[in-house]
N, C-alpha and C. Protein backbone atom coordinates (compact mmCIF):
# COMPACT_ATOMS: atom_id res chain seq x y z
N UNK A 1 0.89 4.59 -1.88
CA UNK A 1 1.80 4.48 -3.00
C UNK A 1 0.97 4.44 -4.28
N UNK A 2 1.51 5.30 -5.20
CA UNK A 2 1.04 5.41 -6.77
C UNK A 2 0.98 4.08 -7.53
N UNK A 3 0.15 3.69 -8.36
CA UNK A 3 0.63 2.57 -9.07
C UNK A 3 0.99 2.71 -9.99
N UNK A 4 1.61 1.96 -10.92
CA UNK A 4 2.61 2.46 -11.72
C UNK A 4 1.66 2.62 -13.25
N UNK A 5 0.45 2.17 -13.61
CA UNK A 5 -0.97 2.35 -14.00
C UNK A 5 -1.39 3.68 -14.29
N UNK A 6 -1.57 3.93 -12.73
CA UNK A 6 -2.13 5.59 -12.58
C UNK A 6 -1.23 6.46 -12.93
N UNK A 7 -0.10 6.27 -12.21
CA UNK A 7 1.34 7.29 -12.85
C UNK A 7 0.99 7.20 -14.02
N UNK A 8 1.58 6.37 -14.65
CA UNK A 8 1.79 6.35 -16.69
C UNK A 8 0.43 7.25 -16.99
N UNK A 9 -1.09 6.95 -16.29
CA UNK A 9 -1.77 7.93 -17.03
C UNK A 9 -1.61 9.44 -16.82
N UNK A 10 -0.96 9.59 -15.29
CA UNK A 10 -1.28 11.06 -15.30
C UNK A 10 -0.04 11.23 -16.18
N UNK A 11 0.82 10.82 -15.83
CA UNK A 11 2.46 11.11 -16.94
C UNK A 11 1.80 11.82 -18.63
N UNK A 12 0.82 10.76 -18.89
CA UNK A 12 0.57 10.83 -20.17
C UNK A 12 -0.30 12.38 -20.45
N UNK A 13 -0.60 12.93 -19.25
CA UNK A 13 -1.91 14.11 -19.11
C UNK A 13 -1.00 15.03 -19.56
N UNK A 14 0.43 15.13 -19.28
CA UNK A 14 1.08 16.38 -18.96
C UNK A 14 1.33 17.06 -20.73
N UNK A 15 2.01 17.98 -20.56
CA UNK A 15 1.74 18.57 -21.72
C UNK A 15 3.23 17.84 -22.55
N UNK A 16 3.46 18.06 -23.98
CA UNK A 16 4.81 17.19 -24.50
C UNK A 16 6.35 18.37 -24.01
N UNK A 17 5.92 19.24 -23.65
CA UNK A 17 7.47 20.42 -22.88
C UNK A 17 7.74 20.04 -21.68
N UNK A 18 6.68 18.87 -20.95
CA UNK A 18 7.93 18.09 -19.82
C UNK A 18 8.04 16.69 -20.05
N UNK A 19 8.27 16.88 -21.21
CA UNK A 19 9.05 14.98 -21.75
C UNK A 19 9.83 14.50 -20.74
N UNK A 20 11.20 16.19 -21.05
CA UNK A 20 12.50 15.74 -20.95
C UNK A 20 12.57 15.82 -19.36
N UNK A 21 11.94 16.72 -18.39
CA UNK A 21 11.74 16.49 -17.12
C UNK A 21 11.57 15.44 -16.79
N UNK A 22 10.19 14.79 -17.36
CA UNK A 22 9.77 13.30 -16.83
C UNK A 22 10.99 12.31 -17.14
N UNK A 23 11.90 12.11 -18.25
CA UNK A 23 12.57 11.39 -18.70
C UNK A 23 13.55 11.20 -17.41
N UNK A 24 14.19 12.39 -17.32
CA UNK A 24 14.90 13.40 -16.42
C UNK A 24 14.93 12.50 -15.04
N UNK A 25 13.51 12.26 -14.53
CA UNK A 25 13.43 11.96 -12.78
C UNK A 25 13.20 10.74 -13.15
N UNK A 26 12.42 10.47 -14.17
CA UNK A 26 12.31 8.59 -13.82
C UNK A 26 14.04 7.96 -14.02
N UNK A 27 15.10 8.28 -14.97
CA UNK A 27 15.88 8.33 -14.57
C UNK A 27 16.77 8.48 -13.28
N UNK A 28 16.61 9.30 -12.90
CA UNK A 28 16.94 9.93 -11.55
C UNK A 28 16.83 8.58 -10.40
N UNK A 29 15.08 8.40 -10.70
CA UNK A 29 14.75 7.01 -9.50
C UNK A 29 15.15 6.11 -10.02
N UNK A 30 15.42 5.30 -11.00
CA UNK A 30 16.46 4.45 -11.20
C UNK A 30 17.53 4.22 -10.52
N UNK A 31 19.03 5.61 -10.92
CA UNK A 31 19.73 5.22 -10.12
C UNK A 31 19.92 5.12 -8.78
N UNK A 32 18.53 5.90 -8.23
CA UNK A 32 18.45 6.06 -6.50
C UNK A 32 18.10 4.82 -6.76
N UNK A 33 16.99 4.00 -7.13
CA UNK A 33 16.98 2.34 -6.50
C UNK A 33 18.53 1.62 -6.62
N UNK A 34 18.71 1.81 -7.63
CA UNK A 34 19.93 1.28 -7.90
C UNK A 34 21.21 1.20 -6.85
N UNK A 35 21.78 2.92 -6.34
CA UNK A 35 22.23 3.08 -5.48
C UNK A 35 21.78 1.97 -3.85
N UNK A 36 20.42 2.21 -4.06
CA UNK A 36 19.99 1.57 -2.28
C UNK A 36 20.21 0.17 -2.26
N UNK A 37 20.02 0.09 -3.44
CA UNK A 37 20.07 -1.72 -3.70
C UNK A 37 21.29 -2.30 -3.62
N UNK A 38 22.17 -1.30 -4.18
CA UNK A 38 24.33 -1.68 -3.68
C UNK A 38 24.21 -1.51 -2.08
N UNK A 39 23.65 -0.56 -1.87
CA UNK A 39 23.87 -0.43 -0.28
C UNK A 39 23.65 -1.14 0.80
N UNK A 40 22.32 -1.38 0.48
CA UNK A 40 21.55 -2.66 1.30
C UNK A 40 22.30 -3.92 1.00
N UNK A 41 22.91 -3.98 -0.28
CA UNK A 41 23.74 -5.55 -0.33
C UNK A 41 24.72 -5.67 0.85
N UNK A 42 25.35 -4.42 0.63
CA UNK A 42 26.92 -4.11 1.43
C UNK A 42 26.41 -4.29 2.96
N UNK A 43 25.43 -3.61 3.15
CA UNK A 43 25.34 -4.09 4.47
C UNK A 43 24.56 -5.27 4.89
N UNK A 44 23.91 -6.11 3.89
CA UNK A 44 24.06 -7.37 4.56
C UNK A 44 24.87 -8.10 4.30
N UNK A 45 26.02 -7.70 3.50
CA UNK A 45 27.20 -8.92 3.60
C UNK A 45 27.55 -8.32 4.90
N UNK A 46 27.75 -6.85 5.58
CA UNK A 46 28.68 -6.45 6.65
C UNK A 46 28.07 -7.54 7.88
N UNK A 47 26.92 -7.46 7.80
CA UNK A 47 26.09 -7.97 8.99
C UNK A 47 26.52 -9.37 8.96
N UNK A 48 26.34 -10.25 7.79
CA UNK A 48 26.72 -11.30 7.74
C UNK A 48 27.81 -11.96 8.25
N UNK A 49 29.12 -11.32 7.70
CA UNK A 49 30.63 -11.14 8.24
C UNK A 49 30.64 -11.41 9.72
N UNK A 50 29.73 -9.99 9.88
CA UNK A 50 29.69 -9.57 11.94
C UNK A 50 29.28 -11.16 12.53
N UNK A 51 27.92 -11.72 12.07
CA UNK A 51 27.48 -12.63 12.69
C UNK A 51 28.29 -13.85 12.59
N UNK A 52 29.13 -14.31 11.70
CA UNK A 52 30.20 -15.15 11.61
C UNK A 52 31.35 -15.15 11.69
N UNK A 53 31.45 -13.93 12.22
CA UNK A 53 32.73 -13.37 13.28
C UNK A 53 32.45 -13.82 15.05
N UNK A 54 31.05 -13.57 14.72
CA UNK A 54 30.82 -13.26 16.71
C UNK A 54 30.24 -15.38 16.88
N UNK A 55 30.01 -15.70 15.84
CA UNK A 55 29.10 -16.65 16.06
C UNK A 55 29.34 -17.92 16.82
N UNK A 56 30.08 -17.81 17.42
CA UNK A 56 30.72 -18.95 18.57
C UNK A 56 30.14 -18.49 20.11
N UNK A 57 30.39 -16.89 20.34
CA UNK A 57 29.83 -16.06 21.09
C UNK A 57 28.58 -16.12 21.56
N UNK A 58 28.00 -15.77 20.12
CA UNK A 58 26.51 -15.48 20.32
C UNK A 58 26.03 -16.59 20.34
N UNK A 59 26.18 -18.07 20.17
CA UNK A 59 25.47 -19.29 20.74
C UNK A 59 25.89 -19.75 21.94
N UNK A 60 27.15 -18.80 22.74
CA UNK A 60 26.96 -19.21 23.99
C UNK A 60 26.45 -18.75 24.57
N UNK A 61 26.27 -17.65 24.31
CA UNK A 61 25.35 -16.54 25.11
C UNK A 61 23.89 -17.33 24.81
N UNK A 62 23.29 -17.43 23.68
CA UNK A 62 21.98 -17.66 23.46
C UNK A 62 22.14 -19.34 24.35
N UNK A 63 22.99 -20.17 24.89
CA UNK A 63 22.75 -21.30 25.01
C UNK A 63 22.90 -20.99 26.89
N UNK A 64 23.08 -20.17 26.97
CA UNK A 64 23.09 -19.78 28.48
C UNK A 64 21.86 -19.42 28.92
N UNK A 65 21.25 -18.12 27.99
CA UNK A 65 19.61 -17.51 28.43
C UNK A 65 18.71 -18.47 28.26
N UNK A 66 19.14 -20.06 27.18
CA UNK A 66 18.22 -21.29 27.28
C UNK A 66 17.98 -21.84 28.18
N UNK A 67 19.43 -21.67 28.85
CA UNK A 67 19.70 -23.07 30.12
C UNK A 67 19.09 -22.24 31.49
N UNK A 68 18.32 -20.99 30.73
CA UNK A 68 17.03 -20.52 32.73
C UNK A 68 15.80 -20.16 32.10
N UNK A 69 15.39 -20.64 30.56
CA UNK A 69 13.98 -21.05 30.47
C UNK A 69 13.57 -22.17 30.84
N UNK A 70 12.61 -22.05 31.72
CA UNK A 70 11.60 -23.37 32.38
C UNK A 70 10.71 -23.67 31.48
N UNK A 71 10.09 -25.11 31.28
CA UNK A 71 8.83 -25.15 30.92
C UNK A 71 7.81 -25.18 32.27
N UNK A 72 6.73 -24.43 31.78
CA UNK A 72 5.74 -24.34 32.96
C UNK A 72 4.48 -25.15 32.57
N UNK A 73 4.28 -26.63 33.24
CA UNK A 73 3.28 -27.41 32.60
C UNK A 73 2.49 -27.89 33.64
């Protein structure tokens, strides 16, 4: 991964007729973070939901696969 250091210098190498390009995509990755960052929320509230939907379930289940671990001493 680029650092954001090195970018800005090569950014700065380019000639001034791709300003509006550069302007253009760093824009661009903005709203793509932006976008992933709503997305990834949404699905950890979904996940969240799921797990406190199932969560009576899934500790009996997990309290069952407890009750045939041995300790071996």
């Amino acid at each position: 991964m680029t650092s954001q250091s090195v970018l800005q210098r090569e950014i700065e190498t380019l000639p001034p007729k791709y300003f509006n390009e550069v302007v253009n995509f760093v824009e661009y990755l903005q709203k793509k973070a932006q976008q992933e960052a709503v997305e990834m929320a949404a699905a950890g509230k979904r996940d969240k939901e799921l797990i406190n939907r199932y969560a009576d379930e899934l500790n009996k289940e997990m309290e069952d696969v407890l009750s045939y671990q041995t300790l071996d001493i």
